[in-house]
N, C-alpha and C. Protein backbone atom coordinates (compact mmCIF):
# COMPACT_ATOMS: atom_id res chain seq x y z
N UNK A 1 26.91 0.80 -14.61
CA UNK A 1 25.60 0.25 -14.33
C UNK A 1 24.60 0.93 -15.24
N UNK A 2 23.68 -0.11 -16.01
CA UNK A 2 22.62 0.70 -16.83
C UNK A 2 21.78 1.70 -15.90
N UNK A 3 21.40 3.01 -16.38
CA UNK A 3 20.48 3.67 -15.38
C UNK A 3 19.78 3.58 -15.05
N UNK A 4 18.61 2.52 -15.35
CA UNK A 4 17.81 1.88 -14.32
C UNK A 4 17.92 0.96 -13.19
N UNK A 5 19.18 0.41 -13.95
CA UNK A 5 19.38 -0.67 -12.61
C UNK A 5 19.87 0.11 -11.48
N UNK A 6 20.67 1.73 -11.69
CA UNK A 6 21.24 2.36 -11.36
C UNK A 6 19.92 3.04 -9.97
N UNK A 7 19.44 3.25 -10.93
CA UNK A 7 17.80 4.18 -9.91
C UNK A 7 17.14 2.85 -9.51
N UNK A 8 16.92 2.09 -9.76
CA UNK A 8 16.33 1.19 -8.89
C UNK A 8 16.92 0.98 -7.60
N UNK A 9 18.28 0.10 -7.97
CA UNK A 9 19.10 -0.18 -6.60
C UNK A 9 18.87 1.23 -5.79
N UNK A 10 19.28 2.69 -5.86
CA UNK A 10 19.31 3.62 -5.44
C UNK A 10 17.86 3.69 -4.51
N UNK A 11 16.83 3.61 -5.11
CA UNK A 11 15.46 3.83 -4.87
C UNK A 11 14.92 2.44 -3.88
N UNK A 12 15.03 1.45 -4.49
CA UNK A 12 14.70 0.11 -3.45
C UNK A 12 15.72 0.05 -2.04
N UNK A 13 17.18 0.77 -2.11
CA UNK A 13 17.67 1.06 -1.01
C UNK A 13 17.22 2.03 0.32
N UNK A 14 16.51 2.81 -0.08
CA UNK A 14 15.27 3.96 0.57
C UNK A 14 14.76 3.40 1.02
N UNK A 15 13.68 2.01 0.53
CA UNK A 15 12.36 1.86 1.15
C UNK A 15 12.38 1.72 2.74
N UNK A 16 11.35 1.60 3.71
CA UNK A 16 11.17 1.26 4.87
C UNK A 16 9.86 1.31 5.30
N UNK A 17 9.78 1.04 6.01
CA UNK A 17 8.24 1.02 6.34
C UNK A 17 7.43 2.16 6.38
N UNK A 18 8.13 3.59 6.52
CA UNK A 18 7.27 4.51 6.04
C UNK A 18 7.49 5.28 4.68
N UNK A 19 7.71 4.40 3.65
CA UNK A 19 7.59 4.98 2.55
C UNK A 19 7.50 4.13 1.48
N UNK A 20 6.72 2.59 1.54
CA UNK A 20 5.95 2.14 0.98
C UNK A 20 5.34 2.03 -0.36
N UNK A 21 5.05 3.47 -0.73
CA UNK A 21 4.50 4.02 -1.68
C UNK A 21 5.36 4.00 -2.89
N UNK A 22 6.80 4.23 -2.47
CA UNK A 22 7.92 3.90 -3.31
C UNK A 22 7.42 2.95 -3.90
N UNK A 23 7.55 1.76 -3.70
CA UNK A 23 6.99 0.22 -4.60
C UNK A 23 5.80 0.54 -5.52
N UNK A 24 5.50 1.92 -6.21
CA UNK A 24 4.95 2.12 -6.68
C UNK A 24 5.67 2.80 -8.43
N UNK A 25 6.55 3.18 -7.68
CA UNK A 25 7.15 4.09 -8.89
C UNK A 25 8.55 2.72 -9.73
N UNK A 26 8.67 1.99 -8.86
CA UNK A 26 9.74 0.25 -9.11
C UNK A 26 8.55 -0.63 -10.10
N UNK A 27 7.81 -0.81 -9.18
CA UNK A 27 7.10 -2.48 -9.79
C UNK A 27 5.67 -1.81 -10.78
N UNK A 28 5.66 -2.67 -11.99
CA UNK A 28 4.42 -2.65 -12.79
C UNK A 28 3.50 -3.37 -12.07
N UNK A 29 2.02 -2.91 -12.41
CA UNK A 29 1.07 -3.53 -12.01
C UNK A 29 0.88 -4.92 -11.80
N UNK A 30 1.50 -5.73 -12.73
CA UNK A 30 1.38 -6.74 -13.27
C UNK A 30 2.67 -7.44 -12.48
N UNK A 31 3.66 -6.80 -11.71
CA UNK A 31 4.84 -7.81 -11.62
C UNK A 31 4.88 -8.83 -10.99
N UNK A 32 5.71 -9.30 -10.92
CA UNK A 32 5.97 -10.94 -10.42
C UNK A 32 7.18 -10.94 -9.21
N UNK A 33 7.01 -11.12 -7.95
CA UNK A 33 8.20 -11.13 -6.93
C UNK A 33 8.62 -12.63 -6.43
N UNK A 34 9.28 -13.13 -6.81
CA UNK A 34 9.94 -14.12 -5.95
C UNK A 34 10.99 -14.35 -5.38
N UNK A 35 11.14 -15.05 -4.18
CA UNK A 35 12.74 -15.27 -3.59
C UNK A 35 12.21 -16.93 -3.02
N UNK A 36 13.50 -17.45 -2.36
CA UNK A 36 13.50 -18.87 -1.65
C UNK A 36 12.46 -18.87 -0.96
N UNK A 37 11.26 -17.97 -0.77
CA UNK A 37 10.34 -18.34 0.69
C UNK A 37 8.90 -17.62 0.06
N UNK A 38 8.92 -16.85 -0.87
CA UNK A 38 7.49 -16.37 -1.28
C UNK A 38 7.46 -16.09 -2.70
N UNK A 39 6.39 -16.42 -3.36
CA UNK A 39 6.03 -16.05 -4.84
C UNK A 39 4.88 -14.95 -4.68
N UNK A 40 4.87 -13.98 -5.21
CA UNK A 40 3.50 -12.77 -5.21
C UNK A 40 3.31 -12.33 -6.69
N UNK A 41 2.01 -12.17 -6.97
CA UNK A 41 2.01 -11.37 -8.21
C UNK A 41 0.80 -10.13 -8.19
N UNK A 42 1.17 -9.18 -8.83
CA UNK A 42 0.39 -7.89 -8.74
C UNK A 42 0.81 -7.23 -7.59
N UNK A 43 1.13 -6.08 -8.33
CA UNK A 43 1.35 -4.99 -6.99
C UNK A 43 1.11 -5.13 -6.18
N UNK A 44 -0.56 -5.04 -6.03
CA UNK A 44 -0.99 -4.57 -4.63
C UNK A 44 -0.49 -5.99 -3.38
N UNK A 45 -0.33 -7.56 -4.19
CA UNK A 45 0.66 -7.96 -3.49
C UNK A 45 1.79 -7.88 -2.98
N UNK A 46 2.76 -7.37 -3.88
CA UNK A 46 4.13 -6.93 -3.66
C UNK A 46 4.23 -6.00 -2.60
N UNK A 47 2.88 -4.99 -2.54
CA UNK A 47 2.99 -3.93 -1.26
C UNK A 47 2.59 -5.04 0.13
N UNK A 48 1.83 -5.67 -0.17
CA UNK A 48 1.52 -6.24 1.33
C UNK A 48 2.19 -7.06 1.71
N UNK A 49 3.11 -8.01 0.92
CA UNK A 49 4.31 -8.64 1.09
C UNK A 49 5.65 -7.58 1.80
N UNK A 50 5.56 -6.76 1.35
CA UNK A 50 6.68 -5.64 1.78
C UNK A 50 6.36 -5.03 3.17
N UNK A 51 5.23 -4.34 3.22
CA UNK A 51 4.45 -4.10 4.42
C UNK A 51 4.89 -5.27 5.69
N UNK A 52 4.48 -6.67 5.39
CA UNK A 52 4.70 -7.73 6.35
C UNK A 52 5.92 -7.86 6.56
N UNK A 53 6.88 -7.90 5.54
CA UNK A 53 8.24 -7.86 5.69
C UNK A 53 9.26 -6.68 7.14
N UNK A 54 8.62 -5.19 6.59
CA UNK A 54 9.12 -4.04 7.64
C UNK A 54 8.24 -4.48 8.47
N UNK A 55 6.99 -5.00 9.08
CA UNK A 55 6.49 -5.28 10.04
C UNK A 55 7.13 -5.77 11.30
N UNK A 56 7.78 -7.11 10.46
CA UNK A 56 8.26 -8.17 11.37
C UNK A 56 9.91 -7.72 11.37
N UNK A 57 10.52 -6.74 11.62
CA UNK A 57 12.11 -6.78 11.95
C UNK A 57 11.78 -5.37 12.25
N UNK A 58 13.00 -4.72 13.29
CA UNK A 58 13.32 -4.10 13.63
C UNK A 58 14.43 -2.89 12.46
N UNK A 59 15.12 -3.64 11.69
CA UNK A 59 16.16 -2.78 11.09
C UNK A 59 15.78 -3.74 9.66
N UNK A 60 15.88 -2.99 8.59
CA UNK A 60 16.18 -3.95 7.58
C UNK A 60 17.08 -2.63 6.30
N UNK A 61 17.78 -3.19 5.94
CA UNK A 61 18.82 -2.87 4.68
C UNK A 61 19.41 -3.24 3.60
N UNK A 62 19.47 -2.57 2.64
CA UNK A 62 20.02 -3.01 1.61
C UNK A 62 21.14 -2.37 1.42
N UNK A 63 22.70 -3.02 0.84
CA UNK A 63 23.65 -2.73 0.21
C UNK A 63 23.68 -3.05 -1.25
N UNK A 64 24.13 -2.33 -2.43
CA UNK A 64 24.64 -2.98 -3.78
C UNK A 64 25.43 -2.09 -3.78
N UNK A 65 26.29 -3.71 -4.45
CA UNK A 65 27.42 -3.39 -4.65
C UNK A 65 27.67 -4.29 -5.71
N UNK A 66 26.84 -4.67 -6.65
CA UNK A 66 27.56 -4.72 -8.27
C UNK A 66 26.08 -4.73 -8.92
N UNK A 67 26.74 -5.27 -10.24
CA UNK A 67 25.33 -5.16 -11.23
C UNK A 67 26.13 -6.16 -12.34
N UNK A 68 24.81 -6.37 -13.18
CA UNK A 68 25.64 -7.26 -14.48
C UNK A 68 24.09 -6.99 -15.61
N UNK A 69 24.34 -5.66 -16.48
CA UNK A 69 23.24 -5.60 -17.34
C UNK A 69 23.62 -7.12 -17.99
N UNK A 70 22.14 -7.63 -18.54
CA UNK A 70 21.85 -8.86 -19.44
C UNK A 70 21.94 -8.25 -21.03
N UNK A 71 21.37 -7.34 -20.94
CA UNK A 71 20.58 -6.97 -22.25
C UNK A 71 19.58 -5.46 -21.90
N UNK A 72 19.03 -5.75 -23.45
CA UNK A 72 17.82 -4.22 -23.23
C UNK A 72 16.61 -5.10 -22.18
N UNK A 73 16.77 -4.20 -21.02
CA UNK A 73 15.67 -3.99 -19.90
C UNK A 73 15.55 -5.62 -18.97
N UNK A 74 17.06 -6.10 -19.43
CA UNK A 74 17.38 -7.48 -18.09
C UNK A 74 18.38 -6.86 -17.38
N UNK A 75 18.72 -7.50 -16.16
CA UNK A 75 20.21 -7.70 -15.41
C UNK A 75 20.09 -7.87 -14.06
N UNK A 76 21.55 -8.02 -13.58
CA UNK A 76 21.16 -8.19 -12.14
C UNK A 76 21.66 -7.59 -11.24
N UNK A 77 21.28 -7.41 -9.91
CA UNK A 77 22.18 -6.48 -8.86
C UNK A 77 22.25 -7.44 -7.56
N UNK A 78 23.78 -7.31 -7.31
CA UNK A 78 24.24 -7.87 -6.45
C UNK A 78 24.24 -7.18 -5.04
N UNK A 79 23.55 -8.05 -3.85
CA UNK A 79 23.34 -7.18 -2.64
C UNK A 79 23.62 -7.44 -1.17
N UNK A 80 23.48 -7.06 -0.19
CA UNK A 80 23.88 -7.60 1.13
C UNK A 80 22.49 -7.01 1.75
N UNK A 81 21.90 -8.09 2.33
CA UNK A 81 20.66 -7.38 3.27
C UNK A 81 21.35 -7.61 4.28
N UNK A 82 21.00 -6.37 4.95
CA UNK A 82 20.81 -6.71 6.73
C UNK A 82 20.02 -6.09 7.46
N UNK A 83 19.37 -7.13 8.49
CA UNK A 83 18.21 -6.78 9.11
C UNK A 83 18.35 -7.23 10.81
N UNK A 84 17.62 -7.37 11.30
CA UNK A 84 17.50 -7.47 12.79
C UNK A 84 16.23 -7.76 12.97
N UNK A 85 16.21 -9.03 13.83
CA UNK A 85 14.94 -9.30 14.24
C UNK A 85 14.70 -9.92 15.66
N UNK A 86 13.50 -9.25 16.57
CA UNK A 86 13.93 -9.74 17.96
C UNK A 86 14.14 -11.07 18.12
N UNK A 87 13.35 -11.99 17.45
CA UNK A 87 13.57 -13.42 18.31
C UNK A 87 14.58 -14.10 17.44
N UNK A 88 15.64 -13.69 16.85
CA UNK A 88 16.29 -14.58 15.76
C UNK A 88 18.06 -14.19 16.04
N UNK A 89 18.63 -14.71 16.92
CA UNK A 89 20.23 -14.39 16.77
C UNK A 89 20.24 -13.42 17.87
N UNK A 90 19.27 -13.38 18.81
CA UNK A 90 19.26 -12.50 20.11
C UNK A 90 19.07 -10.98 19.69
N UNK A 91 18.82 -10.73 18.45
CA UNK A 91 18.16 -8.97 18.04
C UNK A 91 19.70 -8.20 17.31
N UNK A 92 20.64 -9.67 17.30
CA UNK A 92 21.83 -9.05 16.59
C UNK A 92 21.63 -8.70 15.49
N UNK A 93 22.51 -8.00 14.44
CA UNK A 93 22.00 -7.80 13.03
C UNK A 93 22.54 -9.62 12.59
N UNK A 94 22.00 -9.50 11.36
CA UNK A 94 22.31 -10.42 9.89
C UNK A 94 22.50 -10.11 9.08
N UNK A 95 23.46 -10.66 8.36
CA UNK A 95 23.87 -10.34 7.11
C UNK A 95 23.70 -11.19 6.27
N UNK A 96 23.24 -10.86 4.94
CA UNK A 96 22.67 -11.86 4.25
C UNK A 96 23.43 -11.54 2.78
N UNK A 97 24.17 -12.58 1.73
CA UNK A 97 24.13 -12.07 0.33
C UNK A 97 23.14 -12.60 -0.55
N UNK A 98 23.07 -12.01 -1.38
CA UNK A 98 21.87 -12.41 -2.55
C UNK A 98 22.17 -11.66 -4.42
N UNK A 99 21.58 -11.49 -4.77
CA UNK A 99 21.55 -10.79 -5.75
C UNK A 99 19.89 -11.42 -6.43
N UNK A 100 19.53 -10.21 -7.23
CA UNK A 100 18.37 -10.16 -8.04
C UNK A 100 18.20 -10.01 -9.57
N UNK A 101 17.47 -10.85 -10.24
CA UNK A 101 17.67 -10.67 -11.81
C UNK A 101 15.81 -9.89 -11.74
N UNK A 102 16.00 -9.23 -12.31
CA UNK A 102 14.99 -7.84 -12.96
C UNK A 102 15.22 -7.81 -14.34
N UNK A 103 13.81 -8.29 -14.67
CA UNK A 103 13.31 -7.78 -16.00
C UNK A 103 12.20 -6.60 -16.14
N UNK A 104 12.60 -5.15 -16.85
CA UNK A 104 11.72 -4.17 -16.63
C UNK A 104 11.04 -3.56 -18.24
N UNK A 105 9.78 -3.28 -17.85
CA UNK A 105 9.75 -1.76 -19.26
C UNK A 105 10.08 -0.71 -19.15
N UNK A 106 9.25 0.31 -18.18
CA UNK A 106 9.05 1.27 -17.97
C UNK A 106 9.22 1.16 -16.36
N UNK A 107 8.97 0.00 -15.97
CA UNK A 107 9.11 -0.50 -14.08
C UNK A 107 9.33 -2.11 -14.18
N UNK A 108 9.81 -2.50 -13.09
CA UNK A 108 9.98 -3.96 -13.23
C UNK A 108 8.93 -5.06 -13.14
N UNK A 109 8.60 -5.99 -13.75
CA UNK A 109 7.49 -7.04 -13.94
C UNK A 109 8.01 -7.75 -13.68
N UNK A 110 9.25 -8.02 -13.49
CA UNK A 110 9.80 -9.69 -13.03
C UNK A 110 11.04 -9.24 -11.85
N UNK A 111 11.08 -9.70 -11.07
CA UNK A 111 11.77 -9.54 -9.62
C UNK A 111 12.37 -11.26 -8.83
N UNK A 112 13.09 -11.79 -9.56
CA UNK A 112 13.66 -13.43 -8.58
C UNK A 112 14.77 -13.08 -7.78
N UNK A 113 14.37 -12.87 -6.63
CA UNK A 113 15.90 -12.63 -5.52
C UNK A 113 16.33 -14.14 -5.37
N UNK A 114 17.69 -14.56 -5.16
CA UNK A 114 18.30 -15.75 -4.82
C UNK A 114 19.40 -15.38 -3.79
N UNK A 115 18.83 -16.36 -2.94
CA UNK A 115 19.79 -15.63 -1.05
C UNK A 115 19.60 -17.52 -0.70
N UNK A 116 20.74 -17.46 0.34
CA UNK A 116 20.33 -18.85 1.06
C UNK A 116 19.67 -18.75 2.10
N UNK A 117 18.21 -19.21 2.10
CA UNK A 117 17.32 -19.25 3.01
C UNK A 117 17.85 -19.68 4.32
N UNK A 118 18.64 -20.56 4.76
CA UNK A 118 19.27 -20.65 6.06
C UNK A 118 20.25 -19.68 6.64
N UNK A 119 21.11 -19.01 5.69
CA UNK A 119 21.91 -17.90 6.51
C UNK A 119 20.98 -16.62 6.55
N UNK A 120 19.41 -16.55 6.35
CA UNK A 120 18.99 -15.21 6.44
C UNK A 120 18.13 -16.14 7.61
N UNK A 121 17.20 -17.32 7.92
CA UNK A 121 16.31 -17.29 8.83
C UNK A 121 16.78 -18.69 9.74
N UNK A 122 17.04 -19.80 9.24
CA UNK A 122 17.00 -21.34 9.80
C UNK A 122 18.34 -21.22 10.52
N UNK A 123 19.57 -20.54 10.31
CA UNK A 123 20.31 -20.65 11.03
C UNK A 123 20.51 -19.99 12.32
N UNK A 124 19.52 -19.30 12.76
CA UNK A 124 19.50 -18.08 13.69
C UNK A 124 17.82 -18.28 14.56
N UNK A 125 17.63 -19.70 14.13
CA UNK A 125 16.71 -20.06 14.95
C UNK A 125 17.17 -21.28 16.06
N UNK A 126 17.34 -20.92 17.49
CA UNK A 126 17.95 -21.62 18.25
C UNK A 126 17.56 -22.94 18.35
N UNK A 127 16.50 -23.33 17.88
CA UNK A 127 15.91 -25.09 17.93
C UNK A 127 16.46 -25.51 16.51
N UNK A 128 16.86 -24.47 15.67
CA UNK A 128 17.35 -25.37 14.32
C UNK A 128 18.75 -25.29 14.18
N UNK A 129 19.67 -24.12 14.94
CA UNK A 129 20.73 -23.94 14.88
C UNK A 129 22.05 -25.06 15.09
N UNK A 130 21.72 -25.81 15.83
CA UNK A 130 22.56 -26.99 16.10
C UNK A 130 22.39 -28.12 14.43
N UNK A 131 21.25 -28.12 14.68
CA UNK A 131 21.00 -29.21 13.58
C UNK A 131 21.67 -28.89 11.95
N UNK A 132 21.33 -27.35 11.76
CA UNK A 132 22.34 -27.41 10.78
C UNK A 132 23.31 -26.89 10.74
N UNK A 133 24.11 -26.67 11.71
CA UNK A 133 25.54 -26.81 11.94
C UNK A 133 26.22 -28.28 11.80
N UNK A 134 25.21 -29.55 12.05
CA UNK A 134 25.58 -30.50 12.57
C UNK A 134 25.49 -30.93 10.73
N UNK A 135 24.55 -30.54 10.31
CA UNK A 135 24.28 -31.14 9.01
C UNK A 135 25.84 -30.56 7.93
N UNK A 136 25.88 -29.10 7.96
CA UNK A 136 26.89 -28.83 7.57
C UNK A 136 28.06 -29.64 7.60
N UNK A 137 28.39 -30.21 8.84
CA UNK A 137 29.78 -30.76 9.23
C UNK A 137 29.81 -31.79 8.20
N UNK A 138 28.89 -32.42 8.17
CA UNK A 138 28.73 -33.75 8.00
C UNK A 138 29.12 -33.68 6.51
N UNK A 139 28.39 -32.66 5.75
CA UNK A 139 28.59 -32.63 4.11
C UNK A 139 29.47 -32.09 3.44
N UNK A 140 30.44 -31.23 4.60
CA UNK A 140 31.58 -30.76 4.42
C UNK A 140 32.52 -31.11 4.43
């Protein structure tokens, strides 16, 4: 693993809600965060996006467990979140896969996580849970 992707994963695996500040020493001023459900740009977004994030769950985690440098200061890291949240799957954990492509200089400016938005939130909501189970069947 290149050594940044190396200290990042290492370092973004730390964060939690009381140490925040981390997302300081990761993301450039200027960066860009997106995944399936939010676009943010500028830090001081990325912190209040993160902030809301440990807000709303009880447990949240990161695993990596691969990487794939691109080039000088691209690549990606492959991950497993899991989190817990009271009203979603009865406060069980979730497990989620994803991976992230990061483009950095000195800290990262570009951040696109790609996860399937239904196995981290729509499937573990009991008024939607049937429906896409039902949808699944159907396309399967």
């Amino acid at each position: 693993m290149s050594a940044f992707l190396h200290r990042f994963a290492e370092d973004f695996a730390r964060l939690d809600r009381d140490n925040l500040a981390l997302l300081d020493t990761l993301y450039s001023e200027d960066a860009q965060f997106t995944d399936p459900l939010h676009h943010v740009e500028g830090l001081p977004a990325i912190r209040q996006y993160f902030a809301g994030l440990y807000e709303n769950v009880s447990d949240l985690s990161f695993r990596f467990h691969g990487h794939d440098p691109v080039g000088e200061g691209e690549g990606y890291l492959r991950w497993t979140m899991t989190y817990r949240h009271p009203r979603l799957d009865g406060g069980r954990p979730i497990a989620v896969e994803g991976c992230s492509h990061l483009r950095w200089g000195e800290r990262v400016h570009y951040h696109r996580d790609y996860f399937d938005a239904g196995a981290l939130l729509y499937e573990h909501v009991p008024l939607l849970r049937g429906a896409i189970a039902l949808l699944k069947r159907r396309l399967g």
